[in-house]
C-alpha atoms as a PDB file:
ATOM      1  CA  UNK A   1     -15.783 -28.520 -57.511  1.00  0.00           C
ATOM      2  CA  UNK A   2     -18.102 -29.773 -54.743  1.00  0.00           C
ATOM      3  CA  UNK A   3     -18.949 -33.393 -54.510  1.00  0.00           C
ATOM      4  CA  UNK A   4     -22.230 -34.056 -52.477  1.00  0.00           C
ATOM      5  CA  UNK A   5     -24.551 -37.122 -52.225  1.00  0.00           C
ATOM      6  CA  UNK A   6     -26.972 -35.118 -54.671  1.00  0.00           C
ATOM      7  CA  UNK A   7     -24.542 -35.860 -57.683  1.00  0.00           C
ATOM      8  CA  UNK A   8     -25.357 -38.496 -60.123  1.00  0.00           C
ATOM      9  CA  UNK A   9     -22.686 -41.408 -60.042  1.00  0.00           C
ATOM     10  CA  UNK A  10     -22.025 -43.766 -62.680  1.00  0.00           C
ATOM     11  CA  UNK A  11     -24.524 -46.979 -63.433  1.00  0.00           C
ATOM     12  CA  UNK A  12     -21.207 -48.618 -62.955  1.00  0.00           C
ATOM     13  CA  UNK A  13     -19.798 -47.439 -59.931  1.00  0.00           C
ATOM     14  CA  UNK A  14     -23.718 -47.899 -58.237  1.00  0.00           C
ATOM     15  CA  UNK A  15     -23.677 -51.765 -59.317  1.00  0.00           C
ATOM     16  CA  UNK A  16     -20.140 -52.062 -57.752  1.00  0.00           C
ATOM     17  CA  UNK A  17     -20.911 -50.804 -54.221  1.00  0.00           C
ATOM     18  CA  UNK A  18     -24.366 -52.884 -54.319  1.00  0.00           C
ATOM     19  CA  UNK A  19     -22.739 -55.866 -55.685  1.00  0.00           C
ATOM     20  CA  UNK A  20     -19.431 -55.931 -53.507  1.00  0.00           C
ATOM     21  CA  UNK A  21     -17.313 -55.315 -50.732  1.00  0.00           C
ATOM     22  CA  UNK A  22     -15.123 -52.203 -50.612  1.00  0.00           C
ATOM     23  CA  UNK A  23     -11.977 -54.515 -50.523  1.00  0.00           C
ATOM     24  CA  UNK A  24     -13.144 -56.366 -53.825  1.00  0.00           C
ATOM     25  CA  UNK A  25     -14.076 -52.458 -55.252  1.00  0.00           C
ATOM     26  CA  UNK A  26     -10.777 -51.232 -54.440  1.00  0.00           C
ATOM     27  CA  UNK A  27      -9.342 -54.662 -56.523  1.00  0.00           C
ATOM     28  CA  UNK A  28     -12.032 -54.421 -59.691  1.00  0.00           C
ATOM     29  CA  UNK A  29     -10.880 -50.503 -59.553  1.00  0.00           C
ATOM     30  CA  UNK A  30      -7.106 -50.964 -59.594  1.00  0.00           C
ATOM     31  CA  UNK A  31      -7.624 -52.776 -62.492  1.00  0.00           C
ATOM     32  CA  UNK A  32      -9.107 -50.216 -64.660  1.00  0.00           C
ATOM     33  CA  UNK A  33      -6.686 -47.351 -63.256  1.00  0.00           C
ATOM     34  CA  UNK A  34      -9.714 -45.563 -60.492  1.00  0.00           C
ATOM     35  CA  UNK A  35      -8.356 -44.787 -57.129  1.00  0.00           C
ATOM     36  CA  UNK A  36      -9.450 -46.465 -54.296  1.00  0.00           C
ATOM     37  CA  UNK A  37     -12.627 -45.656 -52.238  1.00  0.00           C
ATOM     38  CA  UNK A  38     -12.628 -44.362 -48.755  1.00  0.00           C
ATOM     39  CA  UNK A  39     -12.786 -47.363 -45.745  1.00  0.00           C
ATOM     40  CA  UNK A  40     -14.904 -46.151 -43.783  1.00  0.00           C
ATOM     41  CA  UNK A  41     -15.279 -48.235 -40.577  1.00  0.00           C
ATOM     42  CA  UNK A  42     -18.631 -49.903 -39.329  1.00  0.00           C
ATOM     43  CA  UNK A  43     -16.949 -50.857 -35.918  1.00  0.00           C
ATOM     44  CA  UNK A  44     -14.887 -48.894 -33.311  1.00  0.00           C
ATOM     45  CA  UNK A  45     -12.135 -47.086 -34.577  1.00  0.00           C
ATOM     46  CA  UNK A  46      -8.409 -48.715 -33.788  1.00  0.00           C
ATOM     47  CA  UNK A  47      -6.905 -46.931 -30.895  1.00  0.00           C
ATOM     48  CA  UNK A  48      -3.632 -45.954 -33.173  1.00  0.00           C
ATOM     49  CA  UNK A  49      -5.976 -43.251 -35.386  1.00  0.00           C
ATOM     50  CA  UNK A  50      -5.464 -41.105 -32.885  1.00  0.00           C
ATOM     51  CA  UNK A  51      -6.716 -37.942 -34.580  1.00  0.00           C
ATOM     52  CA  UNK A  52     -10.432 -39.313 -35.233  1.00  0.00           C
ATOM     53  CA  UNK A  53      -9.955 -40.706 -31.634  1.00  0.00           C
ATOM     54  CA  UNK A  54      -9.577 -37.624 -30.188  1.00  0.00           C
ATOM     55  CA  UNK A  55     -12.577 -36.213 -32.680  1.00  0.00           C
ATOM     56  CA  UNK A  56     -15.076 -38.720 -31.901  1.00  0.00           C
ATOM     57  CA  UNK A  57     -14.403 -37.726 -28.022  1.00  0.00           C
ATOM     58  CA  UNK A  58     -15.195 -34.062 -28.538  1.00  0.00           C
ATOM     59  CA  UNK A  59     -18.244 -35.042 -30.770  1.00  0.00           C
ATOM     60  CA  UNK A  60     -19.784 -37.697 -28.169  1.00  0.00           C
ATOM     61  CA  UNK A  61     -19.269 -35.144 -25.103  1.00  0.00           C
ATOM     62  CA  UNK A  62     -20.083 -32.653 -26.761  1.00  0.00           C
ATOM     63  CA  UNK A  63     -22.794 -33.798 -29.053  1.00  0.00           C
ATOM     64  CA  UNK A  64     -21.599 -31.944 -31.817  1.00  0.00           C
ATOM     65  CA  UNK A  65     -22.892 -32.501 -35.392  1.00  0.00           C
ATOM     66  CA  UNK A  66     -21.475 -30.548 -38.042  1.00  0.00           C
ATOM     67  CA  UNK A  67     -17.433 -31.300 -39.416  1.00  0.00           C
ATOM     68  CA  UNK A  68     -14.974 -29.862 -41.451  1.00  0.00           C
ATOM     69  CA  UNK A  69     -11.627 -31.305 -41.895  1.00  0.00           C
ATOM     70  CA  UNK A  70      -9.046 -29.231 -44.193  1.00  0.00           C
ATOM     71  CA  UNK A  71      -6.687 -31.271 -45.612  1.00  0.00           C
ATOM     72  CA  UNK A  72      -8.065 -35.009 -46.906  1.00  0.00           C
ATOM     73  CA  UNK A  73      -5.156 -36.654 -48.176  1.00  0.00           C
ATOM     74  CA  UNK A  74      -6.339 -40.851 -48.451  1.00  0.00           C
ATOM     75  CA  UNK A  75      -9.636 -39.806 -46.133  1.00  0.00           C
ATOM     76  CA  UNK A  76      -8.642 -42.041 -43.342  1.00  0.00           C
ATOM     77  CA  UNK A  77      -9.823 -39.630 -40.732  1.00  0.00           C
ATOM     78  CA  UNK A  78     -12.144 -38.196 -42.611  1.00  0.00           C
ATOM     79  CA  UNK A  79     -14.028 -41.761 -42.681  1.00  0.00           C
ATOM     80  CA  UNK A  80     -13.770 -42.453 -39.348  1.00  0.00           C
ATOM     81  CA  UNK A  81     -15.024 -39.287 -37.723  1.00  0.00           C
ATOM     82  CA  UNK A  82     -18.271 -40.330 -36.240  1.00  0.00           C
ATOM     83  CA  UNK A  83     -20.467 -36.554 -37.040  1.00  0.00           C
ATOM     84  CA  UNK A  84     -23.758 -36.511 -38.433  1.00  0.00           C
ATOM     85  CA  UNK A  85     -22.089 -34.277 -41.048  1.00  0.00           C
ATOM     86  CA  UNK A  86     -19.338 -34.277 -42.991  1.00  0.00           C
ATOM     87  CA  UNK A  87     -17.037 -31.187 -45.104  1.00  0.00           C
ATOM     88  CA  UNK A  88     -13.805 -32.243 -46.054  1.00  0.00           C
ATOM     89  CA  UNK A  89     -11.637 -29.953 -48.361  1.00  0.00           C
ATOM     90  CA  UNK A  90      -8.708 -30.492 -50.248  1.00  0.00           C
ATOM     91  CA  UNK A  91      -7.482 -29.763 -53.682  1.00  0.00           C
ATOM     92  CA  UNK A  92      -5.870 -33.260 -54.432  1.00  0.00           C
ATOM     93  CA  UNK A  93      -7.788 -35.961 -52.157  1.00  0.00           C
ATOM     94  CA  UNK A  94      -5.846 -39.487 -52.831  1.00  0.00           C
ATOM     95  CA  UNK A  95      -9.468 -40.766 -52.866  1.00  0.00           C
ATOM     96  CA  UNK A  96     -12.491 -40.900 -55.610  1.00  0.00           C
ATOM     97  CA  UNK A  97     -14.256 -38.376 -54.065  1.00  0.00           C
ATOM     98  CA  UNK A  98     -17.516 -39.258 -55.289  1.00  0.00           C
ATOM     99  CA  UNK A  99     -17.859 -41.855 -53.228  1.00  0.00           C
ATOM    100  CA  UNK A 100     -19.175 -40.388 -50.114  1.00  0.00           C
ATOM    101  CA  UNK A 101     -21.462 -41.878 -47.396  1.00  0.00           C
ATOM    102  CA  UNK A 102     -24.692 -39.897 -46.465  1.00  0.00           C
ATOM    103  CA  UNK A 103     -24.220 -36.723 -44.751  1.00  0.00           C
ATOM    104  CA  UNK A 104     -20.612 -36.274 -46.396  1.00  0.00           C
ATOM    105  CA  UNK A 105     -19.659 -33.631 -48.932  1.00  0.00           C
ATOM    106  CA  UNK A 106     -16.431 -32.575 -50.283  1.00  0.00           C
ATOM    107  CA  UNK A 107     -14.505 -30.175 -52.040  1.00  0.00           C
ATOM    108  CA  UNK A 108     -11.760 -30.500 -54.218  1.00  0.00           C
ATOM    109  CA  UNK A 109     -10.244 -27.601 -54.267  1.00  0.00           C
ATOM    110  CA  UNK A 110      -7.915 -25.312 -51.429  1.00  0.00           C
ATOM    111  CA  UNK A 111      -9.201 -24.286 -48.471  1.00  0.00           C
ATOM    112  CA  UNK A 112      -8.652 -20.660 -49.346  1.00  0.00           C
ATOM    113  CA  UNK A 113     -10.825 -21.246 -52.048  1.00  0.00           C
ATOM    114  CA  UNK A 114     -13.533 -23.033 -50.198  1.00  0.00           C
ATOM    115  CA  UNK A 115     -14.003 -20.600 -47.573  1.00  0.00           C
ATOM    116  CA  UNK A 116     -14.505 -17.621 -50.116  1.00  0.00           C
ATOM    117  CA  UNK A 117     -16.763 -20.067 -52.017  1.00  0.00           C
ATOM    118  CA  UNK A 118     -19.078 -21.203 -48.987  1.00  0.00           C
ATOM    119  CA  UNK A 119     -22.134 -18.146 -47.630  1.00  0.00           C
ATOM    120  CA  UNK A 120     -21.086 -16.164 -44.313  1.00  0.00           C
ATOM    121  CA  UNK A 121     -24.002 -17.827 -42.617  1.00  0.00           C
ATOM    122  CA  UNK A 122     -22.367 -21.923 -42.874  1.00  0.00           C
ATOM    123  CA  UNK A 123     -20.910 -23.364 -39.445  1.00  0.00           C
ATOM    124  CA  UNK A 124     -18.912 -26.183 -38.122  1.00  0.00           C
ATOM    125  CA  UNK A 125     -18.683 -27.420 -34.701  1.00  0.00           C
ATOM    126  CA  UNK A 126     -15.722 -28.786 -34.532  1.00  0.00           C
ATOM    127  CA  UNK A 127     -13.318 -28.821 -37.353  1.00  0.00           C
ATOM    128  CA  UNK A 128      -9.595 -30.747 -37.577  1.00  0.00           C
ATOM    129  CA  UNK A 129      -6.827 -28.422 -40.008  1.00  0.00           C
ATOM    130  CA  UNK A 130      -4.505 -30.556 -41.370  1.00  0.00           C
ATOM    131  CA  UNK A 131      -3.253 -28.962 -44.707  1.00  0.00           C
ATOM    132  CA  UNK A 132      -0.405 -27.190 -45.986  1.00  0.00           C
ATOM    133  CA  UNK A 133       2.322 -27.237 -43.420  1.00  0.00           C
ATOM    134  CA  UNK A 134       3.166 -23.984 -42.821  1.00  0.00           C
ATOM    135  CA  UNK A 135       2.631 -20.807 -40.579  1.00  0.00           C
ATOM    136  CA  UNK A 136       1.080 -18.593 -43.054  1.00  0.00           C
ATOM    137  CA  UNK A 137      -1.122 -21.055 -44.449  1.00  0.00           C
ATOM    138  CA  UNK A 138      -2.450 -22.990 -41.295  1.00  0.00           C
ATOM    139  CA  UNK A 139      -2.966 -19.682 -39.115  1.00  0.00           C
ATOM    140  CA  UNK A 140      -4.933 -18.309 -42.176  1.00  0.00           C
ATOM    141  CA  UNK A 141      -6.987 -21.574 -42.129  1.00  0.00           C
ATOM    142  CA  UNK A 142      -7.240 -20.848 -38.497  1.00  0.00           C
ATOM    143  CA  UNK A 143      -8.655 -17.560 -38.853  1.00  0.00           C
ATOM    144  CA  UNK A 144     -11.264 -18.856 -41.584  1.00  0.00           C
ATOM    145  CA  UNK A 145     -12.164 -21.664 -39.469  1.00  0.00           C
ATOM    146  CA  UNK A 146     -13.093 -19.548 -36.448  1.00  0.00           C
ATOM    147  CA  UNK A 147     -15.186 -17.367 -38.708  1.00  0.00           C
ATOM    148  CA  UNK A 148     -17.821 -20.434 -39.124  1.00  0.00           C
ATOM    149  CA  UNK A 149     -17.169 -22.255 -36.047  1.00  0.00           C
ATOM    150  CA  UNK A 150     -20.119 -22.222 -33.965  1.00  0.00           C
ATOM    151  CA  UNK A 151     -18.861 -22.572 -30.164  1.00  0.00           C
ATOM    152  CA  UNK A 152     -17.043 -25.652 -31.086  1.00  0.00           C
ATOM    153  CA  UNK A 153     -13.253 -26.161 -31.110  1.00  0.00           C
ATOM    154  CA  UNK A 154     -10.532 -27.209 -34.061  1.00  0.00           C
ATOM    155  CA  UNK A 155      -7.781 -29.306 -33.534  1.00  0.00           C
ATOM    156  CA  UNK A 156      -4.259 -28.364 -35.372  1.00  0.00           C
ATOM    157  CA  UNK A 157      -2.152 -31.439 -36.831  1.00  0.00           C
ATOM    158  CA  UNK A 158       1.698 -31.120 -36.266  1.00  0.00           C
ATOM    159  CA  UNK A 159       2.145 -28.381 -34.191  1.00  0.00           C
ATOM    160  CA  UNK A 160       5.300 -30.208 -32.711  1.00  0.00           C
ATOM    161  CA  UNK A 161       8.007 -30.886 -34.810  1.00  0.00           C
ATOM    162  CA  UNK A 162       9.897 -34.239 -34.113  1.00  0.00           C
ATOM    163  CA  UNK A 163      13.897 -32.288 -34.919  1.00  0.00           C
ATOM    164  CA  UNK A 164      14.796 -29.555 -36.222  1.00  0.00           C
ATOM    165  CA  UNK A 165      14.616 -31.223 -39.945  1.00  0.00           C
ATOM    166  CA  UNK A 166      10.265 -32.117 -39.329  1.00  0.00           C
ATOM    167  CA  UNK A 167      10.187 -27.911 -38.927  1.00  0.00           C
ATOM    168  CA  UNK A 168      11.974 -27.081 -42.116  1.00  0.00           C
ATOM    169  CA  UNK A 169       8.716 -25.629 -43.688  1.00  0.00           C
ATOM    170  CA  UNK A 170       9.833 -26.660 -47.243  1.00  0.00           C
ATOM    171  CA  UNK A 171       8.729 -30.510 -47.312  1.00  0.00           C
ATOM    172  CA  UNK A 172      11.243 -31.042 -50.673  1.00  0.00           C
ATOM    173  CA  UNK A 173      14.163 -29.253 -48.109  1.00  0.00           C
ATOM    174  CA  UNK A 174      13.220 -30.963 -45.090  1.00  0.00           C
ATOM    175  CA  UNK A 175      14.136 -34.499 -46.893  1.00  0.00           C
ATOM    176  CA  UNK A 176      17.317 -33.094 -48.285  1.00  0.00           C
ATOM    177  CA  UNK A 177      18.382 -32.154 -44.941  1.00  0.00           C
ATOM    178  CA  UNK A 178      17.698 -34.925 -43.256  1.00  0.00           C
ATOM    179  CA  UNK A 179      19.021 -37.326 -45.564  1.00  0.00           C
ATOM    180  CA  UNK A 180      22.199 -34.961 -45.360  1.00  0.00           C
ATOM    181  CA  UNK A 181      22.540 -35.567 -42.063  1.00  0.00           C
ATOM    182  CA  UNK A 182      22.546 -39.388 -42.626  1.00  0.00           C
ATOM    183  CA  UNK A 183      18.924 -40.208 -40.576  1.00  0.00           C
ATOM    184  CA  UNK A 184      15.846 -42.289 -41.813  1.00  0.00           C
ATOM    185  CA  UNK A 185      11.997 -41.847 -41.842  1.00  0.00           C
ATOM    186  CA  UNK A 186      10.575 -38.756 -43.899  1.00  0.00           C
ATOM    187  CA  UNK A 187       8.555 -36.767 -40.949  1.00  0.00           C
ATOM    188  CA  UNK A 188       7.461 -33.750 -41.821  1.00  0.00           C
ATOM    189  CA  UNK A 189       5.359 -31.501 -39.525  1.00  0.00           C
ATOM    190  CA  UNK A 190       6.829 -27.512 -41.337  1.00  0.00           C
ATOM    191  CA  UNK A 191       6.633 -24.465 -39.151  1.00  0.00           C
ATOM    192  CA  UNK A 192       2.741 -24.894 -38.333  1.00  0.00           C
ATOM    193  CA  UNK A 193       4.251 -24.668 -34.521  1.00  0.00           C
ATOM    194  CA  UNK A 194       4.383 -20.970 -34.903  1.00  0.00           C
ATOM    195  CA  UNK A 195       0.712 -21.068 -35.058  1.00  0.00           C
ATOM    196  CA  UNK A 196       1.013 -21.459 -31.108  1.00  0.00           C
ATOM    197  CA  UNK A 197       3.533 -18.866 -30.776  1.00  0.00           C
ATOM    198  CA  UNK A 198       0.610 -16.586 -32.482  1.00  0.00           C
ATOM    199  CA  UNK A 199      -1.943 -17.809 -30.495  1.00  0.00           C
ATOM    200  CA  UNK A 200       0.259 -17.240 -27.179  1.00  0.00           C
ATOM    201  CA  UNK A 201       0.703 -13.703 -28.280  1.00  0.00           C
ATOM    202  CA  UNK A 202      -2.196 -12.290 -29.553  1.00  0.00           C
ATOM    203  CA  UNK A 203      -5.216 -14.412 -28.961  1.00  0.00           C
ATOM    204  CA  UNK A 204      -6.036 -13.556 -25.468  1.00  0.00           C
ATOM    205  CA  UNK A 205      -9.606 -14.885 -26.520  1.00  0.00           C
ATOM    206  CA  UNK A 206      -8.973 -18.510 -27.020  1.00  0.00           C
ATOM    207  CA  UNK A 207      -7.826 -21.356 -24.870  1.00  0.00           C
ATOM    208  CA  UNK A 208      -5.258 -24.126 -25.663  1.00  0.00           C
ATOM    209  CA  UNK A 209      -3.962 -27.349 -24.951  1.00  0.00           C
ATOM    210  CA  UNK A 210      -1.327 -29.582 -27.146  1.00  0.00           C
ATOM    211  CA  UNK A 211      -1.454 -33.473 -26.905  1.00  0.00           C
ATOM    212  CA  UNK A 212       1.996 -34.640 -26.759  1.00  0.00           C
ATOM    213  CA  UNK A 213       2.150 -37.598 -24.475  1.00  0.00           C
ATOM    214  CA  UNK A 214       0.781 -40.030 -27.509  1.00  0.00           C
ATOM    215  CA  UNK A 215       0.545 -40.494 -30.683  1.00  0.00           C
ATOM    216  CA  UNK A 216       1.307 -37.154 -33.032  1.00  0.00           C
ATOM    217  CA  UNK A 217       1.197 -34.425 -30.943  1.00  0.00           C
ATOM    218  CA  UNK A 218      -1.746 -32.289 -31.837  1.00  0.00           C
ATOM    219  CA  UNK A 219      -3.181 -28.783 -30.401  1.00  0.00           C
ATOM    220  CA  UNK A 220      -6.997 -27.960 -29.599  1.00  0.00           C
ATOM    221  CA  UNK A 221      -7.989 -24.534 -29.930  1.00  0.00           C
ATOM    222  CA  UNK A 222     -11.677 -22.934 -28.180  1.00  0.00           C
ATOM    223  CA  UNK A 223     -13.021 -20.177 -27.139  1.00  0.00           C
ATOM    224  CA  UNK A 224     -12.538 -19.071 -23.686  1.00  0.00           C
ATOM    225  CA  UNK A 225     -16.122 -17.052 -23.721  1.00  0.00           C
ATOM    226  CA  UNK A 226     -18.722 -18.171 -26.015  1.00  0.00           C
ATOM    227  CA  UNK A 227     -19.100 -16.060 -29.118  1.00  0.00           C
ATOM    228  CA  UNK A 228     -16.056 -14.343 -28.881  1.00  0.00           C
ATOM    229  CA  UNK A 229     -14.340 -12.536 -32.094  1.00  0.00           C
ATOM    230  CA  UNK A 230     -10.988 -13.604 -33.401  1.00  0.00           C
ATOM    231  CA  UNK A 231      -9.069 -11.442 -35.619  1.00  0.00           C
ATOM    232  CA  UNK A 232      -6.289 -12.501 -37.414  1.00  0.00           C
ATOM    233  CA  UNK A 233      -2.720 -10.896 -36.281  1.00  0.00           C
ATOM    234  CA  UNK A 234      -1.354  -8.193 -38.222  1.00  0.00           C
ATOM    235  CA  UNK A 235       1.607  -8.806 -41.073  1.00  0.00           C
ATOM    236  CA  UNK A 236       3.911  -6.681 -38.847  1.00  0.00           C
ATOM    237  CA  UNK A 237       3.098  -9.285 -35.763  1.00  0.00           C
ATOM    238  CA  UNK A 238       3.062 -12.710 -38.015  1.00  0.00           C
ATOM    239  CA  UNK A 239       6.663 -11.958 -39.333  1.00  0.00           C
ATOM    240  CA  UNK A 240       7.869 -11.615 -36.006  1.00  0.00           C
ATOM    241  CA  UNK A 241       6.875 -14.887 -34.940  1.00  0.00           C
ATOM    242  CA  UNK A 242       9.158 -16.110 -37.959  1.00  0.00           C
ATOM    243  CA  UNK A 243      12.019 -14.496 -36.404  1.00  0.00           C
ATOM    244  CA  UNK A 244      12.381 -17.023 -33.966  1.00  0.00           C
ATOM    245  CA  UNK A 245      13.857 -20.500 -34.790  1.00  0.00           C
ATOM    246  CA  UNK A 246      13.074 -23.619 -33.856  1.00  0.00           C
ATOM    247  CA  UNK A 247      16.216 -24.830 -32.448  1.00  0.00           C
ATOM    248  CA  UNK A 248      16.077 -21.217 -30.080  1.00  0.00           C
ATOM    249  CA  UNK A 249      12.353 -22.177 -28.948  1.00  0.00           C
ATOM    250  CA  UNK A 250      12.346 -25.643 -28.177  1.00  0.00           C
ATOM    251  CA  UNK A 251      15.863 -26.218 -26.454  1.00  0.00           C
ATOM    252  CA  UNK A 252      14.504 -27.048 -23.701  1.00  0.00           C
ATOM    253  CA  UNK A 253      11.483 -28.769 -24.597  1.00  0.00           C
ATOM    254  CA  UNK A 254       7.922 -28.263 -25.668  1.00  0.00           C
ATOM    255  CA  UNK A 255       7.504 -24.584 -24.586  1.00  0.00           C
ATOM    256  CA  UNK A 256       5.174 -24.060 -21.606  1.00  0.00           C
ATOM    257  CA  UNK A 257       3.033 -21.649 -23.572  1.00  0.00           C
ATOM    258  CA  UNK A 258       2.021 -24.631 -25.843  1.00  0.00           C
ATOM    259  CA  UNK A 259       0.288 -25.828 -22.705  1.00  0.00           C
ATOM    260  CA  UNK A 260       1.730 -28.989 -23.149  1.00  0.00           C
ATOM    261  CA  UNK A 261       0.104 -32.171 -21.754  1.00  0.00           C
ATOM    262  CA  UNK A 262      -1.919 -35.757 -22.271  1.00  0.00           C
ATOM    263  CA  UNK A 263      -4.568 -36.431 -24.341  1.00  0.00           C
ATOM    264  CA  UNK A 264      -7.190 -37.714 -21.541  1.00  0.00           C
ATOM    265  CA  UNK A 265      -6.325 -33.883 -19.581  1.00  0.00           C
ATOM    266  CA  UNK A 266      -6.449 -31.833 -22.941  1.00  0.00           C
ATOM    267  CA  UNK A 267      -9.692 -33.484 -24.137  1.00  0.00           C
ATOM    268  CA  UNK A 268     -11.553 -33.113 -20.215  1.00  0.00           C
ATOM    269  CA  UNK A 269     -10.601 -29.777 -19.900  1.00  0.00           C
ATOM    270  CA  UNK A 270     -11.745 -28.697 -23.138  1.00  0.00           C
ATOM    271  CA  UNK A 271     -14.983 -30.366 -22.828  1.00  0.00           C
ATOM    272  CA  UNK A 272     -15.659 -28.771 -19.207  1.00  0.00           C
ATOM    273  CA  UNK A 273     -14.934 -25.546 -20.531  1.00  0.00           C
ATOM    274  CA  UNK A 274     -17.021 -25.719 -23.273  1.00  0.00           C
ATOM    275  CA  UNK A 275     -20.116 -26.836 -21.453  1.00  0.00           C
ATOM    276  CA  UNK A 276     -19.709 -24.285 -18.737  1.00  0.00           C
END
């Protein structure tokens, strides 16, 4: 189902957001058993949201307009990305989704879904993937992504595990392991770092530089010449990449093919090559 500004919203839900803050919304909500609405933020947007951050940067240089973020969860970046328009997609948004501001649509449903749903001729300029955790899923989202990006640029969430229990693509597994092993916190980042391993081998067509210096390291992924086609691997070449484990590639660090480095270098250079 996809929620747009054109929908008709309850006489209810209209006197609430006339009548009150969000805050008080959120309370009056809670107490009839709605989920919250999205905070979306009038002012500047805190310097630990890094993802929307690093967005808002692209989009400003850039002056990109169009946005598509797979994978919602509460909204929080999705409300503080500062385009002119808005796609989010995700089949279980902790959010009423009909609350949207103008220019925002959503739909609530997977992102396989959504891109079979949506014409050949829609496109994004920049998009953020952030959904299911895994190789298959994320490189597939990828793929679809590239096939209605303009010549913009995606950034991939969690593309560096924090231990060898964060890579554990099974999110249920990857807390049994770790709490196994007798350590705290409940990150969780799957094997969505084979995504790089793909693009290192068989994407001679794009460009790439992971953030790792702050905040959760992320990769951004362009086009090294305008307009160029990407095609996804082959089977035979994906299951290679999950021959590999994560303990083999990163024992010595972030691998150099990841292009490791800050977020002020990845952002510059990615900007200067895409206005070139």
């Amino acid at each position: 189902m996809v929620i747009g500004n054109g929908f008709a919203r309850p006489f209810i839900d209209r006197w609430l957001r006339r009548e009150y803050r969000t805050e008080e919304i959120n309370r009056l909500r809670s107490i009839v058993g709605l989920t919250p609405l999205l905070k979306y933020r009038p002012d500047a947007v805190p310097s630990e949201l890094w993802s929307p951050r690093r967005l808002n940067t692209l989009i400003r240089e850039l002056h990109l307009s169009s946005y598509l973020e797979i994978g919602v969860l509460d909204g929080e970046t999705f409300a503080n990305v500062n385009a002119r328009r808005r796609y989010g997609v995700d089949p279980h948004p902790l959010f009423d989704a009909v609350f949207l501001p103008r220019g925002a649509s959503f739909a609530v449903m997977t992102s396989d879904a959504f891109f079979a749903t949506i014409r050949k001729s829609k496109h994004f300029d920049v998009a953020f993937i952030d959904g299911l955790h895994t190789v298959d899923q994320t490189y597939r989202d990828l793929i679809n992504t590239f096939s209605h990006l303009r010549s913009g640029v995606i950034l991939i969430d969690d593309t560096v595990p924090s231990d060898e229990f964060s890579a554990i693509p099974d999110q249920e597994a990857s807390y049994l392991a770790r709490d196994a092993a007798g350590l705290e916190g409940r990150p969780w980042h799957g094997d969505v770092w084979r995504v790089v391993m793909l693009l290192d081998r068989h994407h001679p067509e794009l460009e790439w530089r992971t953030i790792i210096d702050e905040g959760n390291p992320q990769t951004l992924v362009w086009r090294r010449r305008r307009g160029a086609n990407v095609a996804a691997a082959s089977n035979e070449e994906i299951a290679l990449v999950m021959q590999t484990t994560y303990v083999e590639e990163f024992a010595d660090g972030v691998p150099h093919y990841f292009q490791p480095t800050s977020e002020s270098a990845a952002l510059a250079e990615c900007i200067s090559s895409l206005r070139d």
